[in-house]
N, C-alpha and C. Protein backbone atom coordinates (compact mmCIF):
# COMPACT_ATOMS: atom_id res chain seq x y z
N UNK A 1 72.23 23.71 71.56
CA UNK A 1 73.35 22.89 71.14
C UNK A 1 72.93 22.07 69.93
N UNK A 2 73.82 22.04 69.21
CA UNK A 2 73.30 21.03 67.79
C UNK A 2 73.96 19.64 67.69
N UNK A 3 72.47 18.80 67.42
CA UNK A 3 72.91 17.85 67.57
C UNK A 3 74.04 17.21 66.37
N UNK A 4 74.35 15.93 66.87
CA UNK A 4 75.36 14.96 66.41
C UNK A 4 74.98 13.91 65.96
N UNK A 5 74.89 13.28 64.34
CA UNK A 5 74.48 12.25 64.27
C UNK A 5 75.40 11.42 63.10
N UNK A 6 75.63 12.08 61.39
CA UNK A 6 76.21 11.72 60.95
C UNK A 6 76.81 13.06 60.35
N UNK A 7 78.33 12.96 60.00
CA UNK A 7 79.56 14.30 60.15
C UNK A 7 80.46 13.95 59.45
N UNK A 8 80.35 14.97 58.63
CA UNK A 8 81.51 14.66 58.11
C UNK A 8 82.86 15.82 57.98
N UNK A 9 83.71 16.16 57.85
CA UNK A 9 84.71 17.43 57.64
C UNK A 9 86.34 17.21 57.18
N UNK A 10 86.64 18.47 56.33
CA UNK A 10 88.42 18.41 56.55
C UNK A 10 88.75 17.93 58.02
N UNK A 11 90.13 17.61 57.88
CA UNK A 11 90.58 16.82 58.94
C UNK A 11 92.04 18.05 58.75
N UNK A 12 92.33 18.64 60.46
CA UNK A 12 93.44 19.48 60.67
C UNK A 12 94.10 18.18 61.99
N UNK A 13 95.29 17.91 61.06
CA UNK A 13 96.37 17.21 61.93
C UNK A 13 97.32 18.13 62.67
N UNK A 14 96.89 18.08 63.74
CA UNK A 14 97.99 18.66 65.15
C UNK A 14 98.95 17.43 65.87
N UNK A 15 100.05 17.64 65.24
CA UNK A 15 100.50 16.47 65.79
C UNK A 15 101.31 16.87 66.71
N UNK A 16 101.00 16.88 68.02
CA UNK A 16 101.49 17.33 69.44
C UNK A 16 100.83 17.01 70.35
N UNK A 17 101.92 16.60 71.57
CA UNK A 17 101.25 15.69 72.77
C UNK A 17 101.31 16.66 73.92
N UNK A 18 100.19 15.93 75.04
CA UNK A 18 99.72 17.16 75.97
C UNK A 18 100.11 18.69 75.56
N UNK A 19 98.96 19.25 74.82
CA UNK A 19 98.46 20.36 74.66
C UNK A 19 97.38 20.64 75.74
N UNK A 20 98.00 21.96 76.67
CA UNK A 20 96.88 22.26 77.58
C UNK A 20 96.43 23.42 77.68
N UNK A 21 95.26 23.27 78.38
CA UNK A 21 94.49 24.04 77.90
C UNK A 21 94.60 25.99 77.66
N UNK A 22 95.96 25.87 78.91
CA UNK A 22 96.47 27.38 78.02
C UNK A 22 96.99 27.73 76.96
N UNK A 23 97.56 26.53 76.19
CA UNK A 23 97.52 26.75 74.92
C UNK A 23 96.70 26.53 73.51
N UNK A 24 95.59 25.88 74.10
CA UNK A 24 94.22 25.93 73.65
C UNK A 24 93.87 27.33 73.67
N UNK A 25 94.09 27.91 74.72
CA UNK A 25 93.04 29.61 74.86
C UNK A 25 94.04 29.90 76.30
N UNK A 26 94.88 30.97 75.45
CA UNK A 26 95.68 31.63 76.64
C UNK A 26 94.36 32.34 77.72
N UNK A 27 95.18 32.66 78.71
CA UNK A 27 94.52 32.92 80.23
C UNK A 27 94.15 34.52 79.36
N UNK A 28 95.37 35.27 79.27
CA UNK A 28 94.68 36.63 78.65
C UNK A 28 93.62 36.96 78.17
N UNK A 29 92.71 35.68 77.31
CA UNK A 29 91.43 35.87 76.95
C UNK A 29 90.34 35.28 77.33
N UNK A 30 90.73 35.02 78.88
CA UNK A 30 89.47 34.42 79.26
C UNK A 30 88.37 35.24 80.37
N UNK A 31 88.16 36.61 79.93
CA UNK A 31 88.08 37.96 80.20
C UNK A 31 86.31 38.07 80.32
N UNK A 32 85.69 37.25 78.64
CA UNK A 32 84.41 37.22 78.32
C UNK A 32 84.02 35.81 79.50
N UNK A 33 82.55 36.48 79.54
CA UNK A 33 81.70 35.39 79.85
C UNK A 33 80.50 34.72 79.36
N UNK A 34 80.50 35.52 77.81
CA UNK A 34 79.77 34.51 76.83
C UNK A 34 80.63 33.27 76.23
N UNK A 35 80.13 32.54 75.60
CA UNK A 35 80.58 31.22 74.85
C UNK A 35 81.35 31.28 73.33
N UNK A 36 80.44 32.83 73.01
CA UNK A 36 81.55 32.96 71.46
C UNK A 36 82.11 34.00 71.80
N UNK A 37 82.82 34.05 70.13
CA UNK A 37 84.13 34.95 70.74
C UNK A 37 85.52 34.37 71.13
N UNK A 38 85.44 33.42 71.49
CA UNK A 38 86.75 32.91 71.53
C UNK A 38 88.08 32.54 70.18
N UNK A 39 86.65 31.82 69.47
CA UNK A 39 87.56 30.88 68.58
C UNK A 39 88.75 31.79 67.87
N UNK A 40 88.78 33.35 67.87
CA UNK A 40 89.96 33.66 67.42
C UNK A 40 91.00 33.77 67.99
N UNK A 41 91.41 33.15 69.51
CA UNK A 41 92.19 33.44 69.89
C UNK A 41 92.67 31.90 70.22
N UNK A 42 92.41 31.18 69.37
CA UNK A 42 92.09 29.76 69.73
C UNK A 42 93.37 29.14 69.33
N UNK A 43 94.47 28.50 70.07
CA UNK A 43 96.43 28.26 69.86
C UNK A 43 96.91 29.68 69.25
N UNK A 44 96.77 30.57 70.07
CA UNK A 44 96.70 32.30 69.68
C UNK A 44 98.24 31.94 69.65
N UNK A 45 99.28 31.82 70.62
CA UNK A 45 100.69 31.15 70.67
C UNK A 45 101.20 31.32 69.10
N UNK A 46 100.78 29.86 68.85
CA UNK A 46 101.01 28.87 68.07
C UNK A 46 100.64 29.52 66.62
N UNK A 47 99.61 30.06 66.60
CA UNK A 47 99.03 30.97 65.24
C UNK A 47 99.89 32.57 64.54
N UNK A 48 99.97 32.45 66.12
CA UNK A 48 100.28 34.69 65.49
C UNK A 48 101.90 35.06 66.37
N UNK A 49 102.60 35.59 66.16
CA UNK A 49 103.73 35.47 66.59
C UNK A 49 103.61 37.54 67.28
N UNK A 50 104.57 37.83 68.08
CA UNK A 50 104.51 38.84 68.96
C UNK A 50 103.97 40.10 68.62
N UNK A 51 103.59 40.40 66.58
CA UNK A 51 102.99 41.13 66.09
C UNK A 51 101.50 40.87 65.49
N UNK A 52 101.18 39.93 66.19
CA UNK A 52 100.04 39.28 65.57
C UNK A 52 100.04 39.11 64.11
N UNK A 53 101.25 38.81 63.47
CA UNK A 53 101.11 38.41 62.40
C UNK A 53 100.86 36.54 62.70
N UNK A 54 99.87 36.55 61.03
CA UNK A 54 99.93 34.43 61.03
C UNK A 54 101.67 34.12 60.92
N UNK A 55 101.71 32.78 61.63
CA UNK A 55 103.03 32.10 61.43
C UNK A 55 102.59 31.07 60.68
N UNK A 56 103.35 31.28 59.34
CA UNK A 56 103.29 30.42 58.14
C UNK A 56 103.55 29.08 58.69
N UNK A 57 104.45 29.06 59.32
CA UNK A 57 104.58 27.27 59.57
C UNK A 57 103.85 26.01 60.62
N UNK A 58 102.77 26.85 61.33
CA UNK A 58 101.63 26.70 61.89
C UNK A 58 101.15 25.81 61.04
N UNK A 59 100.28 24.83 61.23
CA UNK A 59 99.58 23.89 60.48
C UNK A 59 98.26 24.78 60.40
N UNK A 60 97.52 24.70 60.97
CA UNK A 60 96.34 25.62 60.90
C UNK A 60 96.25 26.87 60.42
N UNK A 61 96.84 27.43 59.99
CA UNK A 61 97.26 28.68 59.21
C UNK A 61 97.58 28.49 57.46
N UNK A 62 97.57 27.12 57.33
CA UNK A 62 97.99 26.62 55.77
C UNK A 62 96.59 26.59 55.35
N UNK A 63 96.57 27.23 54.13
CA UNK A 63 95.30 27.06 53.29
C UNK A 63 94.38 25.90 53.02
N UNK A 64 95.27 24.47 53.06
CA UNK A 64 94.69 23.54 53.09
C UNK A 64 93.58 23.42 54.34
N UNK A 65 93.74 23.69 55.61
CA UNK A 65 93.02 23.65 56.63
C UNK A 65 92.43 24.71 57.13
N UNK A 66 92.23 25.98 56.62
CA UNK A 66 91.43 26.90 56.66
C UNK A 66 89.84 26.37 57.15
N UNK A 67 89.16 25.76 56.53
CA UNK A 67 88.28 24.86 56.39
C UNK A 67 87.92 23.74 57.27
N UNK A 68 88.71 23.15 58.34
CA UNK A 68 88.86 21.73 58.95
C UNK A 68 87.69 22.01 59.63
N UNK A 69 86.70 21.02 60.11
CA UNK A 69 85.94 20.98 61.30
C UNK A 69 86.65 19.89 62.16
N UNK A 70 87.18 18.76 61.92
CA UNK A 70 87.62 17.94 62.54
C UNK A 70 89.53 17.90 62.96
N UNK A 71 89.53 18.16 63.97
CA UNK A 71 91.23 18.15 65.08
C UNK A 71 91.60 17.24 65.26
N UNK A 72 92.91 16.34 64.69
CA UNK A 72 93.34 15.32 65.62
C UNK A 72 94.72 15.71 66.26
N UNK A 73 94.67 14.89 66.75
CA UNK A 73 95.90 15.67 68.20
C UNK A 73 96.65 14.32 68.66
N UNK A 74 97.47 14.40 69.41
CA UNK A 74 98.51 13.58 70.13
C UNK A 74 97.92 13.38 71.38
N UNK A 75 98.88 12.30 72.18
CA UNK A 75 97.77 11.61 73.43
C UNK A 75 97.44 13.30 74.18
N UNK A 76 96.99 13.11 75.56
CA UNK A 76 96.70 13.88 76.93
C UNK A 76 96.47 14.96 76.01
N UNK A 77 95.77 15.41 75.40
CA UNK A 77 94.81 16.33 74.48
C UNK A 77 94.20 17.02 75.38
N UNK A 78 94.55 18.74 75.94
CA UNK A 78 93.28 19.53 77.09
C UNK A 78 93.44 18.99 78.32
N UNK A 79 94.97 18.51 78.69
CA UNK A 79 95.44 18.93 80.19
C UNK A 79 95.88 20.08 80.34
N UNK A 80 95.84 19.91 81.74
CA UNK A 80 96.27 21.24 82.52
C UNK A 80 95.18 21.89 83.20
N UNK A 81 94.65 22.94 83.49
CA UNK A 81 93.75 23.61 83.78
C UNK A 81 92.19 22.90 83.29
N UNK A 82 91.11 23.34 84.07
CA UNK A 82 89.77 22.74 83.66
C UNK A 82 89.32 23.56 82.87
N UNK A 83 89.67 24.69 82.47
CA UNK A 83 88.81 25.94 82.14
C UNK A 83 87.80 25.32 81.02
N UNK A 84 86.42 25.70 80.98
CA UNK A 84 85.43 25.33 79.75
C UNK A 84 85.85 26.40 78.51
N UNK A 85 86.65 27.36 78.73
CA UNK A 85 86.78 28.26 77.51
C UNK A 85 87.52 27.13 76.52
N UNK A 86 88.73 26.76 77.17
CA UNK A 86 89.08 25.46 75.57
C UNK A 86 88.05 24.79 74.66
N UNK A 87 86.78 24.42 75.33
CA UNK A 87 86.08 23.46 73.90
C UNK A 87 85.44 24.88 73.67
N UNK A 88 84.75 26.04 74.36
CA UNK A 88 84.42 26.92 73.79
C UNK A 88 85.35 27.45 72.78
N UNK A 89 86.36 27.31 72.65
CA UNK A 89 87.35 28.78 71.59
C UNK A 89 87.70 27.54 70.12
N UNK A 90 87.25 26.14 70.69
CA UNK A 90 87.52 25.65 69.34
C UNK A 90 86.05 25.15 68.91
N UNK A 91 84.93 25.20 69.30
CA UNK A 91 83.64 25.53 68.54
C UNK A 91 83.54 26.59 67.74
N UNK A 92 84.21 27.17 68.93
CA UNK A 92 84.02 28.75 68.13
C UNK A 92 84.80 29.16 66.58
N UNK A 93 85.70 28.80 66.94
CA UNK A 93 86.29 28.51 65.74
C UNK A 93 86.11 27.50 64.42
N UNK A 94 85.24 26.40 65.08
CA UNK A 94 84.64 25.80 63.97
C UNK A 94 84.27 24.48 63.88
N UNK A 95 85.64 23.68 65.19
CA UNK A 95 85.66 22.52 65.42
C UNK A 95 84.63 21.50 65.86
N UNK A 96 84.45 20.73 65.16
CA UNK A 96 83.11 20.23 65.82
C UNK A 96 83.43 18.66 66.46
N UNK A 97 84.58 18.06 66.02
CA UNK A 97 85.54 16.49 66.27
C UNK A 97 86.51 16.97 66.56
N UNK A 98 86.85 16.24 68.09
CA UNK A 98 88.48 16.12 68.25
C UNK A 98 88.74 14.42 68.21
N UNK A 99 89.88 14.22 67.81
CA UNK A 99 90.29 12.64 67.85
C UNK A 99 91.99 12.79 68.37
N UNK A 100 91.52 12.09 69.34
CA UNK A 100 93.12 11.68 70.08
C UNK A 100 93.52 10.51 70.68
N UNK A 101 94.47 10.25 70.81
CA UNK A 101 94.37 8.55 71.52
C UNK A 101 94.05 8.67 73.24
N UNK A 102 94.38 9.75 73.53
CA UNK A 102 93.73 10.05 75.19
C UNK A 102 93.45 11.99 75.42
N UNK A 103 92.29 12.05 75.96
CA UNK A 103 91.97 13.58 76.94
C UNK A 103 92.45 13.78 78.08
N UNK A 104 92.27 14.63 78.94
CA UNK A 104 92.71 15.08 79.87
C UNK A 104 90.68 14.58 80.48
N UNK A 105 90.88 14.29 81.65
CA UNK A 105 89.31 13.93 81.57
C UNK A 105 87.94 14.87 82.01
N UNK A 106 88.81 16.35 82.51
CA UNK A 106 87.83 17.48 82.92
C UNK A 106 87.68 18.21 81.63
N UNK A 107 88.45 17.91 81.13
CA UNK A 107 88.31 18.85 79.15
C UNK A 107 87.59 18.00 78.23
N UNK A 108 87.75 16.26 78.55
CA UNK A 108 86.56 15.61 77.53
C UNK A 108 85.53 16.03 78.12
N UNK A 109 85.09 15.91 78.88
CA UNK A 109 83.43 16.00 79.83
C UNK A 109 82.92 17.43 79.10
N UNK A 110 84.03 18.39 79.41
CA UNK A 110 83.60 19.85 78.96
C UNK A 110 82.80 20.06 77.44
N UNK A 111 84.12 19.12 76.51
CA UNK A 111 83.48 18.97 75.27
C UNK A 111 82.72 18.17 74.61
N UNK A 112 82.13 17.57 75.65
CA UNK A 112 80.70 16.58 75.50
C UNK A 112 79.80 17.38 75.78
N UNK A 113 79.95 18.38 76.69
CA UNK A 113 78.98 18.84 77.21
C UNK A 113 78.53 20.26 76.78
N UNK A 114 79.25 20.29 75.86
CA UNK A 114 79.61 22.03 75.02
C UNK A 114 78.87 21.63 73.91
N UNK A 115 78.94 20.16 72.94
CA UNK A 115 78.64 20.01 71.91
C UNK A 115 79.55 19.58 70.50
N UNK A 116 80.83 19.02 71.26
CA UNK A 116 82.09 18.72 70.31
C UNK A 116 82.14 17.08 70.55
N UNK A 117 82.20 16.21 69.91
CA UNK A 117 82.46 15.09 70.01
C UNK A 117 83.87 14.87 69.98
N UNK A 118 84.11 14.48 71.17
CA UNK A 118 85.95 13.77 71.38
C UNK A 118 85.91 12.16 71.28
N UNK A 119 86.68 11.91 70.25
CA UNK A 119 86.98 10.56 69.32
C UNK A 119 88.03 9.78 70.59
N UNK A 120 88.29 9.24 70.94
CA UNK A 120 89.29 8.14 71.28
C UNK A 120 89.65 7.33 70.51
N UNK A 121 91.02 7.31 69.55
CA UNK A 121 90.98 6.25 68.73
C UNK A 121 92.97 5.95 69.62
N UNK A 122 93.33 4.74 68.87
CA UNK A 122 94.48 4.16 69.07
C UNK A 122 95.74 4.95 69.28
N UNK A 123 96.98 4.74 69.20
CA UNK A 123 97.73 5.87 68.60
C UNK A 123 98.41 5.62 66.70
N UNK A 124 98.30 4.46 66.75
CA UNK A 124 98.39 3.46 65.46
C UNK A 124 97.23 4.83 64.52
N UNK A 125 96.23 3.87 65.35
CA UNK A 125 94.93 4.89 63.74
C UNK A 125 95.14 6.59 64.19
N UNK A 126 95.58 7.03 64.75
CA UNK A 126 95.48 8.95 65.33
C UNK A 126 96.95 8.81 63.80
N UNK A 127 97.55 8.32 64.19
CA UNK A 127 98.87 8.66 62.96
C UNK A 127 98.82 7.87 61.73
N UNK A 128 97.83 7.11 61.55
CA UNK A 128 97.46 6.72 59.82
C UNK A 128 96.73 7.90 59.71
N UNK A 129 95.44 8.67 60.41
CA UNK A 129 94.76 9.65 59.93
C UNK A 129 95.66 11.03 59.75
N UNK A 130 96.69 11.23 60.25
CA UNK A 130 97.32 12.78 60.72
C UNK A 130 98.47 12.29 59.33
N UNK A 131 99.02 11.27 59.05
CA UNK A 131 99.51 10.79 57.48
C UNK A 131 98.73 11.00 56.32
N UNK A 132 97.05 10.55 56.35
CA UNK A 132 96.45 10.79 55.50
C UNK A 132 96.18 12.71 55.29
N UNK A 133 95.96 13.06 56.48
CA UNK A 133 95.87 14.65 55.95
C UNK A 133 96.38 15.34 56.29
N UNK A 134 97.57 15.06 55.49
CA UNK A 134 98.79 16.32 54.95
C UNK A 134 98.32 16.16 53.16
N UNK A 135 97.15 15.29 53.08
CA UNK A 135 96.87 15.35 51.77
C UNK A 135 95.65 16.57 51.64
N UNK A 136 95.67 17.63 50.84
CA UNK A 136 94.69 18.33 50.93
C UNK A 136 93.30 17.97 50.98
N UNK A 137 92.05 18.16 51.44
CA UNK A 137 90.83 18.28 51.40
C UNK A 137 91.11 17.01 51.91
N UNK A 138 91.54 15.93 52.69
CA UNK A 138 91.26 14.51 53.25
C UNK A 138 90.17 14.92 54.65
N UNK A 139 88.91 14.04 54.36
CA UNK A 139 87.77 14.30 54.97
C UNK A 139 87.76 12.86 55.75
N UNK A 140 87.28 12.71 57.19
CA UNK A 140 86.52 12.24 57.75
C UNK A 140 84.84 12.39 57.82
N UNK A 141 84.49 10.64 57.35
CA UNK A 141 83.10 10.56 57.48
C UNK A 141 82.56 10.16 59.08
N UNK A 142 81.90 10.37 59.96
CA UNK A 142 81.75 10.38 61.18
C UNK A 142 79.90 9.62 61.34
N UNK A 143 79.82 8.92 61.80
CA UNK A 143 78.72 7.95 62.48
C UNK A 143 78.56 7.67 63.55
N UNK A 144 78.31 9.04 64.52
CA UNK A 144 77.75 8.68 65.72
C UNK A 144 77.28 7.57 66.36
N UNK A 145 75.81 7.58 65.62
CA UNK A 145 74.82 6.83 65.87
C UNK A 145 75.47 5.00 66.02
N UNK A 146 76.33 4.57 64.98
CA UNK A 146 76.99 3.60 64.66
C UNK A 146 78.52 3.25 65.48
N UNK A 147 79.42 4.27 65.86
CA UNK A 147 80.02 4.73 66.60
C UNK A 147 81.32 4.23 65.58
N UNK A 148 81.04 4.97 64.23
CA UNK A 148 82.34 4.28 63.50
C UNK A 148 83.04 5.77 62.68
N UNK A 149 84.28 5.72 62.00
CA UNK A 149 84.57 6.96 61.20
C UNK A 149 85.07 6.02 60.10
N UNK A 150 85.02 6.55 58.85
CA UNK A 150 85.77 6.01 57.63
C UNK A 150 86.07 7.55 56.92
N UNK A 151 87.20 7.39 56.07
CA UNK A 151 87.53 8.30 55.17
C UNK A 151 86.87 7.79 53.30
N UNK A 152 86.54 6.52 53.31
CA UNK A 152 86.05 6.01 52.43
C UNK A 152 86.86 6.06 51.30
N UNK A 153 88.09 5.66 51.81
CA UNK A 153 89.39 5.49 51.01
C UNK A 153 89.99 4.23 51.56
N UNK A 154 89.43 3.26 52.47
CA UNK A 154 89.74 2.32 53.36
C UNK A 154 90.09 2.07 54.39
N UNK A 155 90.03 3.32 55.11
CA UNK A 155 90.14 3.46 56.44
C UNK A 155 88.88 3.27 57.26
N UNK A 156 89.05 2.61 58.35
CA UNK A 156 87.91 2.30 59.19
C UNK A 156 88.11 1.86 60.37
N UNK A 157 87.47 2.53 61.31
CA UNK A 157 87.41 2.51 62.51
C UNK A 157 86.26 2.90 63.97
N UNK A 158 86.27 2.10 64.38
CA UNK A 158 85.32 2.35 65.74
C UNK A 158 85.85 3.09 66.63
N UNK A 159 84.96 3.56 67.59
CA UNK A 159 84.99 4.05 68.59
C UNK A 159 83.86 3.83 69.82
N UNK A 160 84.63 3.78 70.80
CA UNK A 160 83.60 3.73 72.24
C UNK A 160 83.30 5.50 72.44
N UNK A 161 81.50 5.44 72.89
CA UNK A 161 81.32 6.40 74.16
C UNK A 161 80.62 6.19 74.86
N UNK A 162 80.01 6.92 76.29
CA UNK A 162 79.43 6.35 77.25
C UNK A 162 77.99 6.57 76.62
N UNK A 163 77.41 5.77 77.02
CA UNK A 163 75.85 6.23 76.46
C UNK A 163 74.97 7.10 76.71
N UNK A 164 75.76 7.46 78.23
CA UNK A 164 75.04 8.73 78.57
C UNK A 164 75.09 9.65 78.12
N UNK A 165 76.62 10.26 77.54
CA UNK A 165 77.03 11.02 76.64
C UNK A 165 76.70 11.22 75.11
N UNK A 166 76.36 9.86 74.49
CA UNK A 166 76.18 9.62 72.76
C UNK A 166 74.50 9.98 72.82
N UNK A 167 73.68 9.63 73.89
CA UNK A 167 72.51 10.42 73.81
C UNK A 167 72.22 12.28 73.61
N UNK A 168 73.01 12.74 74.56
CA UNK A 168 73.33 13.47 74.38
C UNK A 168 73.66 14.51 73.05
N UNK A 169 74.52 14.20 72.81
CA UNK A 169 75.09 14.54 71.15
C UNK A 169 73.95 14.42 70.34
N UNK A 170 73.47 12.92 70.43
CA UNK A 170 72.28 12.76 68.97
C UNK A 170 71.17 13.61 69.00
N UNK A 171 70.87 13.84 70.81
CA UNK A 171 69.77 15.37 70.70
C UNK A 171 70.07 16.36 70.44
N UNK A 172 70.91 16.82 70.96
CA UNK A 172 72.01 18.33 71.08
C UNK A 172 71.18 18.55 72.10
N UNK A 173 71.22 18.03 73.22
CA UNK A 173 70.71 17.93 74.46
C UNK A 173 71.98 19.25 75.74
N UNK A 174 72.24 19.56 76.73
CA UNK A 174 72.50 20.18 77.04
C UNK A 174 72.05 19.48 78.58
N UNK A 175 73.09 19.85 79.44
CA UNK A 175 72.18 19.25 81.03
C UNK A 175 71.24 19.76 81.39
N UNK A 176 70.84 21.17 81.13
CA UNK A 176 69.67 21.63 81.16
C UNK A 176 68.51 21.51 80.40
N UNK A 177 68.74 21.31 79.59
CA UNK A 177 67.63 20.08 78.34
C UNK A 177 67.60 19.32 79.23
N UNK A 178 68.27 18.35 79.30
CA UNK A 178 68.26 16.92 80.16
C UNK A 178 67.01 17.11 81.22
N UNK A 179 67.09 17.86 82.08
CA UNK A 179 66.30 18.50 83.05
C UNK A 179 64.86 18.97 82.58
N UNK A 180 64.70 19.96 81.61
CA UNK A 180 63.88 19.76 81.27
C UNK A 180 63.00 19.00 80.73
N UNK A 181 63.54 17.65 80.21
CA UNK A 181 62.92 16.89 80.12
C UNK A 181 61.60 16.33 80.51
N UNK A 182 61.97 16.35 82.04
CA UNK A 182 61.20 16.17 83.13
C UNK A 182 60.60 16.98 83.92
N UNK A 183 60.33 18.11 82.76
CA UNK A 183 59.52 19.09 83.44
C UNK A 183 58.23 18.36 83.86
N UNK A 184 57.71 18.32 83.52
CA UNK A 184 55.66 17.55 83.57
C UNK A 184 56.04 17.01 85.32
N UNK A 185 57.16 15.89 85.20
CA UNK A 185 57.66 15.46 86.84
C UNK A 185 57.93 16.72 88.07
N UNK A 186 58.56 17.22 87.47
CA UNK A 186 59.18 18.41 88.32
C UNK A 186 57.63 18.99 88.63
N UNK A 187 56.71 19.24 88.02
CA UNK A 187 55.69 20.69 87.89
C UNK A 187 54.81 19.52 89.24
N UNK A 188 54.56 18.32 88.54
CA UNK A 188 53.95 17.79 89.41
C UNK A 188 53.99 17.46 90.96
N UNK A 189 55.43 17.26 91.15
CA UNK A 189 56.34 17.48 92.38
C UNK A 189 55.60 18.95 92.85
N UNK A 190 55.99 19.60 92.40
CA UNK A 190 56.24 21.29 93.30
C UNK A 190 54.38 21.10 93.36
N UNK A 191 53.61 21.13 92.91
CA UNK A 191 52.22 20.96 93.07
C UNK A 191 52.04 19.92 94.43
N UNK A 192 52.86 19.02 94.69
CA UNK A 192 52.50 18.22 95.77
C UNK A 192 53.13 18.67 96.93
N UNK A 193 54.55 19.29 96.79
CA UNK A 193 54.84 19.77 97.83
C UNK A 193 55.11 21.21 98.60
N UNK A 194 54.44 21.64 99.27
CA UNK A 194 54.33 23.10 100.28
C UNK A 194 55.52 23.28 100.28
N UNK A 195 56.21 24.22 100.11
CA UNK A 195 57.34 24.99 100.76
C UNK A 195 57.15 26.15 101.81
N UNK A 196 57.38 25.66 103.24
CA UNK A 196 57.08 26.52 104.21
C UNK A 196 57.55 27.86 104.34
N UNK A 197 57.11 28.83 104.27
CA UNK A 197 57.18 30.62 104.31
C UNK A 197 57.75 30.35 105.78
């Protein structure tokens, strides 16, 4: 997993509330049981219409956002279903920030734990930023470490995360990283204790 520290990217404004997670990544493609591979089927709906052609009036389909690493979205962002394929099919695709004024809370965890940083900001600042980019190339600067974003056009803003989580990110840690951590503990453990045959 790669870590998270300072980020910056185009910004793709989705301005729509509770988006879930089947329309994140319809059920039809949740077939694989690797991690990539998804991102093309990623608001498959919303993108390609009954001939799989692009639908021009799709936001994400406009040339300007070809490019976005960073999603902002409308509140309850990844309700519905728990499935982990949602933060998988939008890594995959490219996303590396979501910012919304609220998650669904089995889909933030997922994408903390996948390697996507989910923003919590206001609904005030989610719609000054989703105003600012309908302007082409409008970038978010991102500061983990600091826990702030600016566009460096005068926008500025904080954000909370749990610390258990912002550690996380700044390693590109993984729960199984986490674990290993403490290998030397673990090795020493199993050395002290017999497991009876």
């Amino acid at each position: 997993m790669a870590a998270i520290n300072k980020f910056n990217g185009v910004v793709c404004p989705l301005n729509r509330s509770n988006v879930d997670t089947d329309q994140i990544i319809p059920k039809q493609f949740l077939k694989r049981i690797e991690r990539q591979g998804f991102g093309e089927f990623l608001f498959y709906h919303w993108r390609f219409d009954d001939d799989g052609n692009k639908r021009e009036d799709f936001i994400m389909n406009q040339l300007q956002y070809e490019q976005a690493q960073i999603l902002v979205a409308g509140e309850n962002f990844g309700c519905g279903s728990s499935r982990e394929h949602a933060p998988w099919s939008l890594l995959d695709y490219g996303f590396k920030v979501v910012i919304a004024p609220s998650f669904a809370d089995i889909f933030y965890n997922n994408c903390v734990k996948n390697g996507i940083l989910a923003i919590r900001l206001s609904e005030e600042e989610v719609e000054t930023i989703m105003e600012k980019a309908e302007e082409p190339g409008y970038r978010l600067f991102i500061n983990l470490k600091d826990q702030d974003l600016t566009d460096r056009k005068g926008f500025v803003a904080g954000f909370d995360i749990d610390p258990y989580w912002k550690e996380m990110l700044l390693n590109g840690w993984d729960e199984i990283a986490v674990t290993l951590n403490h290998e030397e503990d673990i090795s020493k453990y199993e050395e002290r204790v017999t497991v009876p045959k």
